[in-house]
Every structure is written in structure tokens, then in C-alpha cells.
C-alpha atoms as a PDB file:
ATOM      1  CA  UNK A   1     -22.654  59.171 -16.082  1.00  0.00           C
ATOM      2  CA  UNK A   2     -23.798  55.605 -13.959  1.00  0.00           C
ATOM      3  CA  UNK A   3     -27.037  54.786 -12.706  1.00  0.00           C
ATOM      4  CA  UNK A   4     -26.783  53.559  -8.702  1.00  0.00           C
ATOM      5  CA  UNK A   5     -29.610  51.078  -8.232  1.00  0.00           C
ATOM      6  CA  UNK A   6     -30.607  50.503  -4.626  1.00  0.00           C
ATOM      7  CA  UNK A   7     -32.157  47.392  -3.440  1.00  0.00           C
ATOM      8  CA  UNK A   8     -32.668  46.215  -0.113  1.00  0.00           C
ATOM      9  CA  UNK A   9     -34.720  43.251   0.938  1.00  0.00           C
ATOM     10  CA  UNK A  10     -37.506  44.784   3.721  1.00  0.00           C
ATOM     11  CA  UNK A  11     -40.476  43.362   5.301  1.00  0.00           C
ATOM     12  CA  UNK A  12     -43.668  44.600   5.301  1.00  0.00           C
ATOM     13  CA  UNK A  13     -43.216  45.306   9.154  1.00  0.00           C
ATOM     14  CA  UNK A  14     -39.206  47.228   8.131  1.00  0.00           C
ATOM     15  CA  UNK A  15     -36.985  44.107   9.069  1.00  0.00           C
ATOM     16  CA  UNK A  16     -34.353  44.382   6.568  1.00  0.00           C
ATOM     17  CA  UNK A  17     -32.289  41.820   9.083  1.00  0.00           C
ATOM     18  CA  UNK A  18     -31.363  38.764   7.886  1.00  0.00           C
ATOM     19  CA  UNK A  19     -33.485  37.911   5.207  1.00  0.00           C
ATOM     20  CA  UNK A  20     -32.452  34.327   4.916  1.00  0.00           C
ATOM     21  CA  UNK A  21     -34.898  33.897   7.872  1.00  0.00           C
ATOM     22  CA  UNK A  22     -38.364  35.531   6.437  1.00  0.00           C
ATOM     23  CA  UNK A  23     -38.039  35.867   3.010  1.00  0.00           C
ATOM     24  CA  UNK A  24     -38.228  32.325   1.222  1.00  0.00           C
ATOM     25  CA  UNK A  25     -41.703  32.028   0.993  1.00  0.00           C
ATOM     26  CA  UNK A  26     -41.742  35.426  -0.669  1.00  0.00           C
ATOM     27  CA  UNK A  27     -39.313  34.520  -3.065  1.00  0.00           C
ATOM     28  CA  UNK A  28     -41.364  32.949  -5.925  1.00  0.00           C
ATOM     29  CA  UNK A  29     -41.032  32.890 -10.247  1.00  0.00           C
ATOM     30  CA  UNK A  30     -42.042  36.918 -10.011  1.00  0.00           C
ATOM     31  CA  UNK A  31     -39.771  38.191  -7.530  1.00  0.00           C
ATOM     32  CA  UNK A  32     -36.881  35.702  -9.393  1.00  0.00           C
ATOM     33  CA  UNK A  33     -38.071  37.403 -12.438  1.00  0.00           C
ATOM     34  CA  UNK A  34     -37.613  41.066 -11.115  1.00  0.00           C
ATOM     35  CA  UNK A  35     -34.046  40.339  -9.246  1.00  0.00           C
ATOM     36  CA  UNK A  36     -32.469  38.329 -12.707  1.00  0.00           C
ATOM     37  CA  UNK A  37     -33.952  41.788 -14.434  1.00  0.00           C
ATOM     38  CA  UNK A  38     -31.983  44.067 -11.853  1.00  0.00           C
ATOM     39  CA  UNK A  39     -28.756  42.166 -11.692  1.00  0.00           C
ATOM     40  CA  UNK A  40     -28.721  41.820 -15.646  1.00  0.00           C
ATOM     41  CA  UNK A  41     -28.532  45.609 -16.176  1.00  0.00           C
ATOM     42  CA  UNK A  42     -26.127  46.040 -13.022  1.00  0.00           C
ATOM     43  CA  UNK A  43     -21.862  45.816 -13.607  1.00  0.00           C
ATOM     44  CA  UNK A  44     -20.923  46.460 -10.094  1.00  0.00           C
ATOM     45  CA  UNK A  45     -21.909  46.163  -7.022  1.00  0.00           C
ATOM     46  CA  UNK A  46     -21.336  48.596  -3.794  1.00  0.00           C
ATOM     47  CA  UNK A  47     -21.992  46.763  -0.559  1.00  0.00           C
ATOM     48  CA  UNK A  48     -21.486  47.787   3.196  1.00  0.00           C
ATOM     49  CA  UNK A  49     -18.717  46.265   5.663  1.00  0.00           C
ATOM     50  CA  UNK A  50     -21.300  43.605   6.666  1.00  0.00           C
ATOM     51  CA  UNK A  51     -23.068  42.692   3.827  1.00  0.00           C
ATOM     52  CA  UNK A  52     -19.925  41.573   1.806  1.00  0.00           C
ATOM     53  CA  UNK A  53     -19.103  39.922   5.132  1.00  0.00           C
ATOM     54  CA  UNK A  54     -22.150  37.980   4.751  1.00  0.00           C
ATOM     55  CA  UNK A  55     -22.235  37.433   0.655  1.00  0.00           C
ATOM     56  CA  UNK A  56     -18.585  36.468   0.986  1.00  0.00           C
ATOM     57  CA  UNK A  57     -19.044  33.925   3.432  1.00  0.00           C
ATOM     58  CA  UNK A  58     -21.984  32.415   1.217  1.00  0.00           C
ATOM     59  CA  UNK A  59     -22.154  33.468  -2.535  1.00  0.00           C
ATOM     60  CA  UNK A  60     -17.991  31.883  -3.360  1.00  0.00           C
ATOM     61  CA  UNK A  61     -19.645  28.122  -2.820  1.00  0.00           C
ATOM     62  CA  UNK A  62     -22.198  28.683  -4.985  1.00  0.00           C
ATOM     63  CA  UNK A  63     -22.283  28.390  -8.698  1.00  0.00           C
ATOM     64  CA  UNK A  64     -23.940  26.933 -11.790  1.00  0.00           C
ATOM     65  CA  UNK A  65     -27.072  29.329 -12.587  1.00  0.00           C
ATOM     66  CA  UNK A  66     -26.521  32.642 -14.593  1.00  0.00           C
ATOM     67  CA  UNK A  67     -27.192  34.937 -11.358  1.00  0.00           C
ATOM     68  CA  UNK A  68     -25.068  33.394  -8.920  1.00  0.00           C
ATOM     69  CA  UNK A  69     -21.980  33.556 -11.574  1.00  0.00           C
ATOM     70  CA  UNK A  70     -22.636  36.878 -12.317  1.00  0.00           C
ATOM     71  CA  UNK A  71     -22.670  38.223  -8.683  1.00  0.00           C
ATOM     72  CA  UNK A  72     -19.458  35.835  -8.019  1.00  0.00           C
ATOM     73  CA  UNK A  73     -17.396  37.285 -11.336  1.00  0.00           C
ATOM     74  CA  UNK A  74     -18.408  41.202 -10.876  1.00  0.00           C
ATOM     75  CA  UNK A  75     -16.645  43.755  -9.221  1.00  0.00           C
ATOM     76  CA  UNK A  76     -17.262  44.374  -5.936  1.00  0.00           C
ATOM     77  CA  UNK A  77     -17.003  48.321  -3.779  1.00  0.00           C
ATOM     78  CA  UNK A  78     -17.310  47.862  -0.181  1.00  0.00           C
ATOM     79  CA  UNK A  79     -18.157  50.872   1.966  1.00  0.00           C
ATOM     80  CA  UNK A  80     -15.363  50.011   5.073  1.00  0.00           C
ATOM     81  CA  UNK A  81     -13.363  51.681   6.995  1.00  0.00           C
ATOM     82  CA  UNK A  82     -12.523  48.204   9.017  1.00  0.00           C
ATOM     83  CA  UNK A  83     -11.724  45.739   6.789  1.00  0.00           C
ATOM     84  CA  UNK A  84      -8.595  45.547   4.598  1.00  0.00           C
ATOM     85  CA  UNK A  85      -8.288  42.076   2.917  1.00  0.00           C
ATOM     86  CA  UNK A  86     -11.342  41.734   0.654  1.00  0.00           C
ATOM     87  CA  UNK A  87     -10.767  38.575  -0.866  1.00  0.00           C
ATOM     88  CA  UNK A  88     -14.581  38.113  -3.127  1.00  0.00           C
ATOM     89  CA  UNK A  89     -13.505  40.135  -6.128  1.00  0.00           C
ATOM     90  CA  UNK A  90     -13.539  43.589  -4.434  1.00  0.00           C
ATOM     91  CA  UNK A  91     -12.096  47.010  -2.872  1.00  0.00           C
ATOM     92  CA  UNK A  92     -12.301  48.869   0.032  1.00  0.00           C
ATOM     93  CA  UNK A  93     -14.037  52.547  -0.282  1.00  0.00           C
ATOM     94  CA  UNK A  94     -12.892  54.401   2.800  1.00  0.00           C
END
């Protein structure tokens, strides 16, 4: 049987909304430390309809550190009823 390992980036104050916005200065060696330790035990990822919208439109340009390849280059699941073309490495679950 598979583990499922949530994560979800949330304020202290429950914004979980674009995190780009608020969570930089949170994002120091410790918290690097703790999301290279989650992603290194992880094989796949399951993402809603607008999440992958959002990591597809961003993660592809990126490359050249260990975690950035490794969520580029896994499989992706994508909880959609919507969307049919998934071009980042993934497959609709409807």
C-alpha cells in the first residue's frame, strides 16, 4: 500500500491563497530543509485543476537544482473534471 502526504502552504491567519505573495520571508534554510525532505520520499504528485494550472505555468522554466528537476520529471494526477490536455507530465483523475 502508498502513503498520501498532504501539504499545503497556510498562514498563520488560514490564507492558503497564493503563497507567492506572503510566504518568502518564511521560506528560510529550515523550511528548505523540511520541503527537500518531503519531496525526496514522494514519487508522485496529485494536484487539483488549479494548482497544476498554476505549477504548469511556472515550474517547466525552471531547472538546475535537485527539487525543481524532480517536481518537473515526476508524474503528475490532477483531480479535474475540466481540463483535458495536461501537457506537465500528467493525467486527468475524473
Amino acid at each position: 500500500m502508498r502513503k498520501l502526504v498532504e501539504s499545503t502552504f497556510m498562514s498563520l491567519d488560514g490564507a492558503i491563497d497564493n503563497p507567492q505573495n506572503w510566504s518568502p520571508p518564511y521560506w528560510d534554510d529550515e523550511h528548505a530543509a523540511y520541503a527537500q525532505k518531503l519531496m525526496s520520499t514522494a514519487d508522485e504528485l496529485l494536484l487539483g485543476r488549479k494548482t497544476y494550472e498554476g505549477f504548469a505555468e511556472a515550474w517547466p522554466q525552471r531547472s538546475g537544482d535537485p527539487f525543481t528537476d524532480k517536481i518537473n520529471s515526476m508524474p503528475k494526477h490532477v483531480a479535474t473534471r475540466t481540463l483535458t490536455n495536461l501537457t506537465w507530465n500528467a493525467e486527468p483523475l475524473q
